[in-house]
Protein backbone atom coordinates (compact mmCIF):
# COMPACT_ATOMS: atom_id res chain seq x y z
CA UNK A 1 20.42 50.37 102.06
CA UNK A 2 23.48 48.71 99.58
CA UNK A 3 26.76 50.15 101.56
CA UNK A 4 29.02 48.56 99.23
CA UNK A 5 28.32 50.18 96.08
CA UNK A 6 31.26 47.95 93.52
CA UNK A 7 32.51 49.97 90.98
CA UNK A 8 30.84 50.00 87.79
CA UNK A 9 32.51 48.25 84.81
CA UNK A 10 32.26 51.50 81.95
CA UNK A 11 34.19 53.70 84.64
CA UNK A 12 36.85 51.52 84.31
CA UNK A 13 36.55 51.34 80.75
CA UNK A 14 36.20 55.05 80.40
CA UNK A 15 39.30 55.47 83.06
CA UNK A 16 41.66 53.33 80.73
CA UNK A 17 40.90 55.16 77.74
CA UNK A 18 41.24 58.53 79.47
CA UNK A 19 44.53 58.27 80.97
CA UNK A 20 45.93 56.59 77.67
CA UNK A 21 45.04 59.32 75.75
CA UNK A 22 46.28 61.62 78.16
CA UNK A 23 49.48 59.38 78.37
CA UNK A 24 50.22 59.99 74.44
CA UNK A 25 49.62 63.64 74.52
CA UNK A 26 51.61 64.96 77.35
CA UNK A 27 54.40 64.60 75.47
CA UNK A 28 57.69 66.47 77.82
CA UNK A 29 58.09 66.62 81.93
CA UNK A 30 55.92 69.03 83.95
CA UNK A 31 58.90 69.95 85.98
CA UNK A 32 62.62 70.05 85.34
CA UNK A 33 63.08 67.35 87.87
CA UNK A 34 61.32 64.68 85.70
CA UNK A 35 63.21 64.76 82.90
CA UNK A 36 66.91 66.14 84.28
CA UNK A 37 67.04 63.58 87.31
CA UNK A 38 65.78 60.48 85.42
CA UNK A 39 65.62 61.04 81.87
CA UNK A 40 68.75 62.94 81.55
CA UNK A 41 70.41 60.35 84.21
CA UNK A 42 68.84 57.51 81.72
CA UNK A 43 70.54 59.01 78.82
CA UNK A 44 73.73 58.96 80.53
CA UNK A 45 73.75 55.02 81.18
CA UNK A 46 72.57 54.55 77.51
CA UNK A 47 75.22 56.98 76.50
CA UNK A 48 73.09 59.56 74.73
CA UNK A 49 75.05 62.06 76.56
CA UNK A 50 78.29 63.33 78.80
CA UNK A 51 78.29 63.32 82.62
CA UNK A 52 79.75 67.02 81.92
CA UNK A 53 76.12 67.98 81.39
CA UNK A 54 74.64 66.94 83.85
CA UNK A 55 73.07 68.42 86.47
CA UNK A 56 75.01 69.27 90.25
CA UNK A 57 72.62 65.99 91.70
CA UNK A 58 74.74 63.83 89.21
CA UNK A 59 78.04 64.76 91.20
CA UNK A 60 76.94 65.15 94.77
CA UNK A 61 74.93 61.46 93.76
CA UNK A 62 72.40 62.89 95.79
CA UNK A 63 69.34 61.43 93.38
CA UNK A 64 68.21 57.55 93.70
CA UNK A 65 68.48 55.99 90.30
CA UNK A 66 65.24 53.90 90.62
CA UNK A 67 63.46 55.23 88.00
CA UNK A 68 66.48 55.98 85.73
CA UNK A 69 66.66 51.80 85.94
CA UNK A 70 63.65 51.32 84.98
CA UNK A 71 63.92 53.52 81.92
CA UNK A 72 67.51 52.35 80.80
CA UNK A 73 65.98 48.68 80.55
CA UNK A 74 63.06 49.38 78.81
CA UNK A 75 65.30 51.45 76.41
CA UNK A 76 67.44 48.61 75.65
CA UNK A 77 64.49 45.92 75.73
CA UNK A 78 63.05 47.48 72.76
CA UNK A 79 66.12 47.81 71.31
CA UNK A 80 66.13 44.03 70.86
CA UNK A 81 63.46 44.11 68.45
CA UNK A 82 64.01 47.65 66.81
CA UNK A 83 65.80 51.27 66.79
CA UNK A 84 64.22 52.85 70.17
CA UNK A 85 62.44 55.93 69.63
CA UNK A 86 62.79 57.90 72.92
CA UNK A 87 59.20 59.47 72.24
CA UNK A 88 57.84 55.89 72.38
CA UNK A 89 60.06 55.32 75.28
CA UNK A 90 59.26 58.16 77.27
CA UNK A 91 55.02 57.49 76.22
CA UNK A 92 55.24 54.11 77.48
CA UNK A 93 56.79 55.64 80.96
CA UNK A 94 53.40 57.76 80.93
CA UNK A 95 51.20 54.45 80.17
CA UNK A 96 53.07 52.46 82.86
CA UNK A 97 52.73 55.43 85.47
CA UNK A 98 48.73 55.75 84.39
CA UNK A 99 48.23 52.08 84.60
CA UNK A 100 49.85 52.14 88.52
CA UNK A 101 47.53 55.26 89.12
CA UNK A 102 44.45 52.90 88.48
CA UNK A 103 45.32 49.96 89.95
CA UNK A 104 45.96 52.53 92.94
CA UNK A 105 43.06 54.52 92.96
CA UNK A 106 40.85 51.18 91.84
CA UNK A 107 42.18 49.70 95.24
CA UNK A 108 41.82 52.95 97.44
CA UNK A 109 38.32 52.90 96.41
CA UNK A 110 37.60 49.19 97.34
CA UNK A 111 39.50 49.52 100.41
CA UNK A 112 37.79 52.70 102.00
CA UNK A 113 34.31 53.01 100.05
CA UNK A 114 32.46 51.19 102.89
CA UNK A 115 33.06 53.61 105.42
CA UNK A 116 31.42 55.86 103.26
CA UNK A 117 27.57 55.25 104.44
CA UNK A 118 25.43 56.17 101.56
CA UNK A 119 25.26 55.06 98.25
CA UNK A 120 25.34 58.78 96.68
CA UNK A 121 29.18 59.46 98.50
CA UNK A 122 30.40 56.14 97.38
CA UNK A 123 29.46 57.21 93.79
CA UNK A 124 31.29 60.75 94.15
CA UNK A 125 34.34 59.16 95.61
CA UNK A 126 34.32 56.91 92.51
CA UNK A 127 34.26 59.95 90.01
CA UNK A 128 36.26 62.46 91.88
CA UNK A 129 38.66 59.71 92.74
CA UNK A 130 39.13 58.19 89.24
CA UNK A 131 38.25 61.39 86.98
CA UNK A 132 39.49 64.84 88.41
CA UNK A 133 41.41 66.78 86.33
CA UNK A 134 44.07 66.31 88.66
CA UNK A 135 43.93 63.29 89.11
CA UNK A 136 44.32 62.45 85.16
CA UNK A 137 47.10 65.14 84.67
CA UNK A 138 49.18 63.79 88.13
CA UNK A 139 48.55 60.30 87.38
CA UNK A 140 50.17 59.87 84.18
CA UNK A 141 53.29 61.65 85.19
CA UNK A 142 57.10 59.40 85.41
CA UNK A 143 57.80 62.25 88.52
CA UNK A 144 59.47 60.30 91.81
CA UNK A 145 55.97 62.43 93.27
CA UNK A 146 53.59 60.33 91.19
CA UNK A 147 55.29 56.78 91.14
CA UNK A 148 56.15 57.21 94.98
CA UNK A 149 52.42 57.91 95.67
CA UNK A 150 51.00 55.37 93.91
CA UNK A 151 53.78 52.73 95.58
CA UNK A 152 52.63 53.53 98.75
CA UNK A 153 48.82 53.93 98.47
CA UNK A 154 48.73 50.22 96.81
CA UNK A 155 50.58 48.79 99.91
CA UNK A 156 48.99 50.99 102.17
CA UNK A 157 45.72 49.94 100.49
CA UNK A 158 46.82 45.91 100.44
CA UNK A 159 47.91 46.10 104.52
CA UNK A 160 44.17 46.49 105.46
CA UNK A 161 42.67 44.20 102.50
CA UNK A 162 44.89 41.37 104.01
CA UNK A 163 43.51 42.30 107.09
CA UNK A 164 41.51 38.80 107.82
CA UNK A 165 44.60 36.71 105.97
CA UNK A 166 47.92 37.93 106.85
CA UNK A 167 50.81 36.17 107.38
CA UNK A 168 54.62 37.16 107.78
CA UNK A 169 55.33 37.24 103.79
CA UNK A 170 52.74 38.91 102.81
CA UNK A 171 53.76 41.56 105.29
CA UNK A 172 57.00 41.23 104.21
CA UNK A 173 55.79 42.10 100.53
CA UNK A 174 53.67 44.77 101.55
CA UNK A 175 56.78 46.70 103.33
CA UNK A 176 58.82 46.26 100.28
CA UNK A 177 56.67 47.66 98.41
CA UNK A 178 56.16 50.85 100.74
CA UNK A 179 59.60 50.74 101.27
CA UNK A 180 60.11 51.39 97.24
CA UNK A 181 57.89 54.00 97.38
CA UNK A 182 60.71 55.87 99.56
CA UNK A 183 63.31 54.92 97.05
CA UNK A 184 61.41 56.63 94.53
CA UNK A 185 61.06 59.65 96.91
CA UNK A 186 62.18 60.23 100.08
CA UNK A 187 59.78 62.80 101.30
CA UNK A 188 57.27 59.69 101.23
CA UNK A 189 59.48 58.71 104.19
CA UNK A 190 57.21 60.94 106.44
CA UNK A 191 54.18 58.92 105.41
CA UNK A 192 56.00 55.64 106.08
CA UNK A 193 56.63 56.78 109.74
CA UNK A 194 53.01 58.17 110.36
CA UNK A 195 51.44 54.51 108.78
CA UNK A 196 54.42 52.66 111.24
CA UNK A 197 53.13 54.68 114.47
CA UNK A 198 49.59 54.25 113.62
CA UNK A 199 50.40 50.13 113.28
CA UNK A 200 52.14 50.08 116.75
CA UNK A 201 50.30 52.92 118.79
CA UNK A 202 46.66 52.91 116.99
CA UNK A 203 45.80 49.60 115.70
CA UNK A 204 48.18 47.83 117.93
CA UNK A 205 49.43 45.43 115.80
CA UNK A 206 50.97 42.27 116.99
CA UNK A 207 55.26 43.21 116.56
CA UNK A 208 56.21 40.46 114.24
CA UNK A 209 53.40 41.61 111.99
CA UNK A 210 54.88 45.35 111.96
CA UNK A 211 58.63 44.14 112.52
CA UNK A 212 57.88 41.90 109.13
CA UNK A 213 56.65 44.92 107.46
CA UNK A 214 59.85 47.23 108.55
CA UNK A 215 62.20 44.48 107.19
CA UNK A 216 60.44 44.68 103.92
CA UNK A 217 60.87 48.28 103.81
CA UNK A 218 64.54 48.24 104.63
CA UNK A 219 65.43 45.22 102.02
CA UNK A 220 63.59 47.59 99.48
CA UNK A 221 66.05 50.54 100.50
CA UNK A 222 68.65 47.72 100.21
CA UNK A 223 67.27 47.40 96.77
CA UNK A 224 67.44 50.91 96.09
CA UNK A 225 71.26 50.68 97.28
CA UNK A 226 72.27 48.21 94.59
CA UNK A 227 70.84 50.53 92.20
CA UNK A 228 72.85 53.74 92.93
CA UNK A 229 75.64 52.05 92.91
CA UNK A 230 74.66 50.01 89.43
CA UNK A 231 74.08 53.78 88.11
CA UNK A 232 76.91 56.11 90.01
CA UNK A 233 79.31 53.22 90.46
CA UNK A 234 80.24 53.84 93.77
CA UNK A 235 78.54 52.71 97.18
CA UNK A 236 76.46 56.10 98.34
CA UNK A 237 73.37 55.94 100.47
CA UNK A 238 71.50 58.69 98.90
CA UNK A 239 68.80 59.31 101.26
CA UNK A 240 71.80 60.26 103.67
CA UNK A 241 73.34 62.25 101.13
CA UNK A 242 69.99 63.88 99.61
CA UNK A 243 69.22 65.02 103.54
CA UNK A 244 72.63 66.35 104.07
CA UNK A 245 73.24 68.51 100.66
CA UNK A 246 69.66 69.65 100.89
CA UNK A 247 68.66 70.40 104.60
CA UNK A 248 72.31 70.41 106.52
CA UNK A 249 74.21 72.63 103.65
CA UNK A 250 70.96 74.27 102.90
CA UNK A 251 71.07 73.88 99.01
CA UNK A 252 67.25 73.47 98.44
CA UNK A 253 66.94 76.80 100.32
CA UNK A 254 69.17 78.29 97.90
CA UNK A 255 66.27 77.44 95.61
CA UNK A 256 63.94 79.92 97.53
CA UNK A 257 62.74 79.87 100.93
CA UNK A 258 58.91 80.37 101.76
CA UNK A 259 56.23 80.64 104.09
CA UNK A 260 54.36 78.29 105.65
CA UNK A 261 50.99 79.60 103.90
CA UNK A 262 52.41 79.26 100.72
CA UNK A 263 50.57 76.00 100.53
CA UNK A 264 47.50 77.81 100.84
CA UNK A 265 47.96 78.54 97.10
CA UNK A 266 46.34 74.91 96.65
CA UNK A 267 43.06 77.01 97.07
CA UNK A 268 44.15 78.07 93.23
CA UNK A 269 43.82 74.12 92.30
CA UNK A 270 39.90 74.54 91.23
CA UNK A 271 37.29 73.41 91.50
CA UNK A 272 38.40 71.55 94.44
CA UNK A 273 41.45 73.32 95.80
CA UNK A 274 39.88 75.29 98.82
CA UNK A 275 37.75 71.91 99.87
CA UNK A 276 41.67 70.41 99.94
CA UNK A 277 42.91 72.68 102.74
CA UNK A 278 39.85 72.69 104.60
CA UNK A 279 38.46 68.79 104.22
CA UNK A 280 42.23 68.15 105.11
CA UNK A 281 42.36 69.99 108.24
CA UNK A 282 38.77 69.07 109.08
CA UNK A 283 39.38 65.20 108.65
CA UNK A 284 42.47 65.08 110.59
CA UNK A 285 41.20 66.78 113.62
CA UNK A 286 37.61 65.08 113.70
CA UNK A 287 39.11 61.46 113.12
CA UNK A 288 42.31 61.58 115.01
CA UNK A 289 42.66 57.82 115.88
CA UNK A 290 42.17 57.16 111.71
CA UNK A 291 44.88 55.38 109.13
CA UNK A 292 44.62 58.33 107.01
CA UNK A 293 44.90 61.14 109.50
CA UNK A 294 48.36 59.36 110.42
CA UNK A 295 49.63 59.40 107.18
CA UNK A 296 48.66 62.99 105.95
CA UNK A 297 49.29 64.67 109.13
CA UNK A 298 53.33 63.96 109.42
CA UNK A 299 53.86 64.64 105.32
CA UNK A 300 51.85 67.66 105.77
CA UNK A 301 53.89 68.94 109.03
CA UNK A 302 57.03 67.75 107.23
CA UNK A 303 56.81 69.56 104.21
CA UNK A 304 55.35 72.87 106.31
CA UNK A 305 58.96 72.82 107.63
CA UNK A 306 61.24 72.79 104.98
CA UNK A 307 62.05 75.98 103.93
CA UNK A 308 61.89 75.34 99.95
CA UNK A 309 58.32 74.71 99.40
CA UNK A 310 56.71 73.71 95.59
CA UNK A 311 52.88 72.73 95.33
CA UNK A 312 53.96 69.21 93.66
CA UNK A 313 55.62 68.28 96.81
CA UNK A 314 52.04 67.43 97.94
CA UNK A 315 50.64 65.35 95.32
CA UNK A 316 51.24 62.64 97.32
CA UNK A 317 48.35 63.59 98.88
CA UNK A 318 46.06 63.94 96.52
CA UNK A 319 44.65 60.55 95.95
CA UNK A 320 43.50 60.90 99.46
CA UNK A 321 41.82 63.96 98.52
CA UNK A 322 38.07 62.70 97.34
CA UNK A 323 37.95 60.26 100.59
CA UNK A 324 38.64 62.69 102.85
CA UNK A 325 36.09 65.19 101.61
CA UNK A 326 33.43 62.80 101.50
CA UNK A 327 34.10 61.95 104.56
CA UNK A 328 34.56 65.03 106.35
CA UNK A 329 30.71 65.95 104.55
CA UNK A 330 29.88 62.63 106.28
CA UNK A 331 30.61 63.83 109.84
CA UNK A 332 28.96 67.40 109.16
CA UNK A 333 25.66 65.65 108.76
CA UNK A 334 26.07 62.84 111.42
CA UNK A 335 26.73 65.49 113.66
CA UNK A 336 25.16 68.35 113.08
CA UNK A 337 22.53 67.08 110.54
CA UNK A 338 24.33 69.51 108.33
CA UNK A 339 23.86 68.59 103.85
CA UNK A 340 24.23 70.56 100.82
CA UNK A 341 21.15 72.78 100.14
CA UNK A 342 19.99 73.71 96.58
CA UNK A 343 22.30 76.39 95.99
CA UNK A 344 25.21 74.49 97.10
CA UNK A 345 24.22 71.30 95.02
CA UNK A 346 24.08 73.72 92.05
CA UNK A 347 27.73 74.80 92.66
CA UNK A 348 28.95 70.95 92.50
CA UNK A 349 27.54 70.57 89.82
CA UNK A 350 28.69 73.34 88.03
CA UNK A 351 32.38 72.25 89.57
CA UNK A 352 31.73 68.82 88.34
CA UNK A 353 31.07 69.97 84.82
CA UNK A 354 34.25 72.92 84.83
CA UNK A 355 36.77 69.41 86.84
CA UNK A 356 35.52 67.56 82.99
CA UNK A 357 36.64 70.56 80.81
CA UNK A 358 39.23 70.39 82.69
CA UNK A 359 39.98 66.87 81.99
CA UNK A 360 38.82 67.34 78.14
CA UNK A 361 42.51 69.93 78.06
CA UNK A 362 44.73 67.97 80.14
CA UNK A 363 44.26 64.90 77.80
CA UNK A 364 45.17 66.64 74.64
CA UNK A 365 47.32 69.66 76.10
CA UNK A 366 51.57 68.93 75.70
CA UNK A 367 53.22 69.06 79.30
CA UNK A 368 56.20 71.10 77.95
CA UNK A 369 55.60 72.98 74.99
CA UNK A 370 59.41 72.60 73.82
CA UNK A 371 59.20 69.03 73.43
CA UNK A 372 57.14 70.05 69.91
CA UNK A 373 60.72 71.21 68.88
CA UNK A 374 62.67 67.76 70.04
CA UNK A 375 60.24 65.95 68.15
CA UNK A 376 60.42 67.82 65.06
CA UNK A 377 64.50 67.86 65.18
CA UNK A 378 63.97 63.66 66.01
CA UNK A 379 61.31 63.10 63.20
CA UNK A 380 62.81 65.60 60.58
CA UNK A 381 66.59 65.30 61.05
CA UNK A 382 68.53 62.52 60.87
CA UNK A 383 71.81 63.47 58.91
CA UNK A 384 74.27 66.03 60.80
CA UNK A 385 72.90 69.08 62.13
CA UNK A 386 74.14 72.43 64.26
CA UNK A 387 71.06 73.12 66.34
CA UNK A 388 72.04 77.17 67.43
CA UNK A 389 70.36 78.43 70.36
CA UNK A 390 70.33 81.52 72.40
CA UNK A 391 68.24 81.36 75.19
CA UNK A 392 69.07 77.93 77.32
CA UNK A 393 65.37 76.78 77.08
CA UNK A 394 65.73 76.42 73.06
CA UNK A 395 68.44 73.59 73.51
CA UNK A 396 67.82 70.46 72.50
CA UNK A 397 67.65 66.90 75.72
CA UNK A 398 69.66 65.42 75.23
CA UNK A 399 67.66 62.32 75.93
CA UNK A 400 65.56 63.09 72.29
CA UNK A 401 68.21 63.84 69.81
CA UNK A 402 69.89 62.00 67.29
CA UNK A 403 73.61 61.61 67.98
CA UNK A 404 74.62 63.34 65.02
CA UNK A 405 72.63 66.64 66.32
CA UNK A 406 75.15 68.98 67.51
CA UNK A 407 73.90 71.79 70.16
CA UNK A 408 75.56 74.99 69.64
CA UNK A 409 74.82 77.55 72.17
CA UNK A 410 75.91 80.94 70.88
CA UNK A 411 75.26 85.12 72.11
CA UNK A 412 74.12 86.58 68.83
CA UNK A 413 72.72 84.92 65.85
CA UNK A 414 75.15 86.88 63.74
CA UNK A 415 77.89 84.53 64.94
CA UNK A 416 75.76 81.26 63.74
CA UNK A 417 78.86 79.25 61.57
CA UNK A 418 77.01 77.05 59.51
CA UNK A 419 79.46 74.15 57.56
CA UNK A 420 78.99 72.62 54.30
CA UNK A 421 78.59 69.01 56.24
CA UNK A 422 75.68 69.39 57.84
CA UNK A 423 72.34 70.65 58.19
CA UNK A 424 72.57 74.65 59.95
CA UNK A 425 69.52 75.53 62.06
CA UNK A 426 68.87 78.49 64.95
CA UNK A 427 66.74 78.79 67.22
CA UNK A 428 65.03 82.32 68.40
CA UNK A 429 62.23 83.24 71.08
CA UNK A 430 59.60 85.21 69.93
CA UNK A 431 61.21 88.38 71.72
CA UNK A 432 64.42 87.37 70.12
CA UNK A 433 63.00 87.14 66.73
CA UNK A 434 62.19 90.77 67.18
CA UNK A 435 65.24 91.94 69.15
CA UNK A 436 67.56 90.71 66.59
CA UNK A 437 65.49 90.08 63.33
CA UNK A 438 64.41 87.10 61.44
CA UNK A 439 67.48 85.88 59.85
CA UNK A 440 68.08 84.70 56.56
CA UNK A 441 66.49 81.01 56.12
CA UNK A 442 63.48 79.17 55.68
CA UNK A 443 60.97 79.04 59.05
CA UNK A 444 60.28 75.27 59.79
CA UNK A 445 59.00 76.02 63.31
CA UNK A 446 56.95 78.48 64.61
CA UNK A 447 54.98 79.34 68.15
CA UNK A 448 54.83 83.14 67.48
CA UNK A 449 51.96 84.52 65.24
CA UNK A 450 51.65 88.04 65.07
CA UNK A 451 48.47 88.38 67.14
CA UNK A 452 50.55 86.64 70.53
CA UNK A 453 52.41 90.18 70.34
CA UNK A 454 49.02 91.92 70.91
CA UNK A 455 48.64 89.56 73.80
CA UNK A 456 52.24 90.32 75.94
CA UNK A 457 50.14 91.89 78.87
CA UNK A 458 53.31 92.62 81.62
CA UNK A 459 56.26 90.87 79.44
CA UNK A 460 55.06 87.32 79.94
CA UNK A 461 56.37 86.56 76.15
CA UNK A 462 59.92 87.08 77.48
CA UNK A 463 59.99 84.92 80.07
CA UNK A 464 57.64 82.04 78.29
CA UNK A 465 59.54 79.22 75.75
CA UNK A 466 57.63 79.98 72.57
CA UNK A 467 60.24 79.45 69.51
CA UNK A 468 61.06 80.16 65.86
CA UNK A 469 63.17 77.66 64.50
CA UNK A 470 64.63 78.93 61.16
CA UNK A 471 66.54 76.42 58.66
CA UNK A 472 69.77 78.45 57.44
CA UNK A 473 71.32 75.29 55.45
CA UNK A 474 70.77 71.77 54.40
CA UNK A 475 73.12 69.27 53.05
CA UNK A 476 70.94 68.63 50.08
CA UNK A 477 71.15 72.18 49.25
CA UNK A 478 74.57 72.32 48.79
């Protein structure tokens, strides 16, 4: 029987074609925290916009600037050849974060496929490695979850493929490399000390193999040191300063505090959410002494603890995901002879089919539905304009506008003040449109057709960013 199944050529293919497209549609940040602590902290160093803006993690310099970097000189690399358009920019963050997925997953699969025993598992952790909806959506993300991941899993990944040749710099290169993976996010740090402890207590490794890998890790949080201070201009160690504001004085709690079992809500993740929890807890308990277990176990534990508690904190984990299911499916039947039956092969494949529809709308689906309105504003624009703006969601980033776009936030759009000099625009929710009226101008911009009204089952319109954007005055018109 083949027990190394290589991965075939067209799933590549297919993979880099997938996650582009998905890349050039999923245009905005899934989460505040992608665009307002490296976007927004971008803009800043370009000068696109006032430290006054910024958010509190600017001034407690709380936030590692890695990513920010990374942005800022791509920004002004372009800028050597033309005008940067921050939609480009912010697309070829998305390509570069897709093309690290791959090269991640691509690895993770080469390094852990032969433990997998037949050649029908090897084949699943291929496909449900490479082409889950989630795994598509996550993967093309610029979050600090995403890029953090996929720093670790290829140097996780590359310490047991340089199994047979390592030496001390290779190890040393390896440890940077998971060390930048904290950099991007510290949480990761609980997966660094689970893969450390499995090296010394598990696999026994020889210390100046592991001590070569922890000084690679620290010179990359050395690394990440030179950065904050390139970006807040002082010295701060913000791994320090992220634990202390955030644990010690409690400000993530003052987020919201939850229950442990409000991870359980990863069940919701279909068609593979409920296999998560329970492959997860399955694996780690029937293969105690393995790599994997180590890793996932502390993160898991970790994150149980802190009181503030969001599903993307565990993305990390999900690359580990398809493995660990397999696997898990692998031990029912070696020890209890235990395999899907008819019915339950049926459901896969009915979960299979609903994971590609699922794909089909992540790849052409926007990740924030406002960005529609920076875009048009960036594209349609260009002269002076008053963008007005009631509700805080309709303002403009300040990473996408035009310098000469002027945000005006104001509490009734009676009180809009156009001038002659430049272009006059407002901005209304749907519910706005109707609490106050559609005012006097022509409507460039529209998410609200009459039948969405018909739809506003429990108020959801209110609380949802779904604009009018109405043109009250143009320079040419006057």
């Amino acid at each position: 029987m083949k027990n190394n199944m290589p991965i075939k050529p067209k799933y590549i293919y297919i993979a880099v074609v997938v996650y582009l497209i998905t890349a050039f549609f999923s245009l905005g940040h899934l989460h505040p925290d992608e665009y307002y602590q490296i976007l927004e902290f971008a803009a800043y160093k370009l000068n696109l916009n006032s430290p006054h803006g910024l958010t509190w993690e600017f001034y407690d310099q709380i936030r590692p600037a890695f990513q920010a970097w990374i942005v800022v000189y791509l920004y002004k690399l372009i800028a050597l050849i033309s005008e940067p358009n921050p939609f480009f920019v912010t697309f070829l963050t998305r390509a570069f974060s897709g093309a690290l997925s791959l090269v991640a997953i691509i690895l993770f699969i080469n390094t852990f496929k032969v433990e997998l025993k037949s050649p029908s598992k090897q084949q699943w952790f291929m496909l449900l490695s490479i082409f889950s909806w989630l795994a598509v959506f996550n993967g093309i993300r610029y979050s600090s979850e995403n890029i953090s991941a996929k720093l670790f899993l290829i140097g996780f990944c590359l310490l047991f493929q340089m199994e047979s040749r390592k030496n001390l710099l290779n190890l040393l290169a390896i440890g940077f490399l998971i060390g930048m993976s904290f950099v991007a996010r510290f949480q990761t740090g609980f997966m660094i000390v689970g893969l450390m402890a499995w090296l010394i207590f598990i696999k026994r490794m020889c210390p100046i193999y592991w001590l070569s890998i922890l000084i690679g890790i620290f010179l990359a949080i050395g690394a990440g040191v030179v950065i904050d201070h390139w970006f807040y201009g002082d010295w701060v160690f913000t791994p320090w300063r992220y634990f202390a504001a955030n644990i010690l004085q409690g400000k993530a709690a003052s987020f919201s505090v939850d229950p442990w079992y409000m991870y359980l809500s990863i069940a919701g993740l279909v068609p593979y959410g409920p296999l998560y929890i329970l492959a997860a807890l399955y694996f780690i308990i029937m293969r105690p002494k393995h790599a994997i277990s180590w890793v996932m176990a502390p993160f898991i534990i970790g994150h149980l603890l802190v009181g503030h508690k969001e599903l993307r904190f565990l993305t990390p984990l999900l690359s580990f995901m398809p493995f660990v299911i397999l696997d898990s499916l692998q031990i029912l039947k070696e020890k209890y002879n235990w395999q899907l039956g008819p019915k339950l092969r049926k459901l896969n494949t009915f979960a299979w089919r609903f994971n590609l529809f699922g794909v089909l709308v992540v790849m052409f689906f926007p990740s924030a539905m406002q960005i529609r309105i920076n875009e048009l504003m960036y594209k349609r624009y260009q002269q002076p304009t008053a963008f007005n703006y009631l509700t805080e969601g309709g303002n403009i980033l300040d990473f996408y506008k035009h310098l000469n776009l002027r945000p005006v936030p104001i509490d009734n759009p009676a009180k809009v003040d156009c001038k002659d000099n430049e272009n006059c625009l407002i901005a209304l929710t749907c519910q706005e449109t109707v609490k106050y009226g559609a005012p006097q101008g022509k409507l460039i911009f529209s998410d609200c057709p009459s039948w969405i009204f018909k739809l506003d089952f429990n108020g959801w319109l209110e609380r949802t960013a779904l604009y009018n954007i109405y043109e009250l005055r143009t320079i040419e018109s006057h």
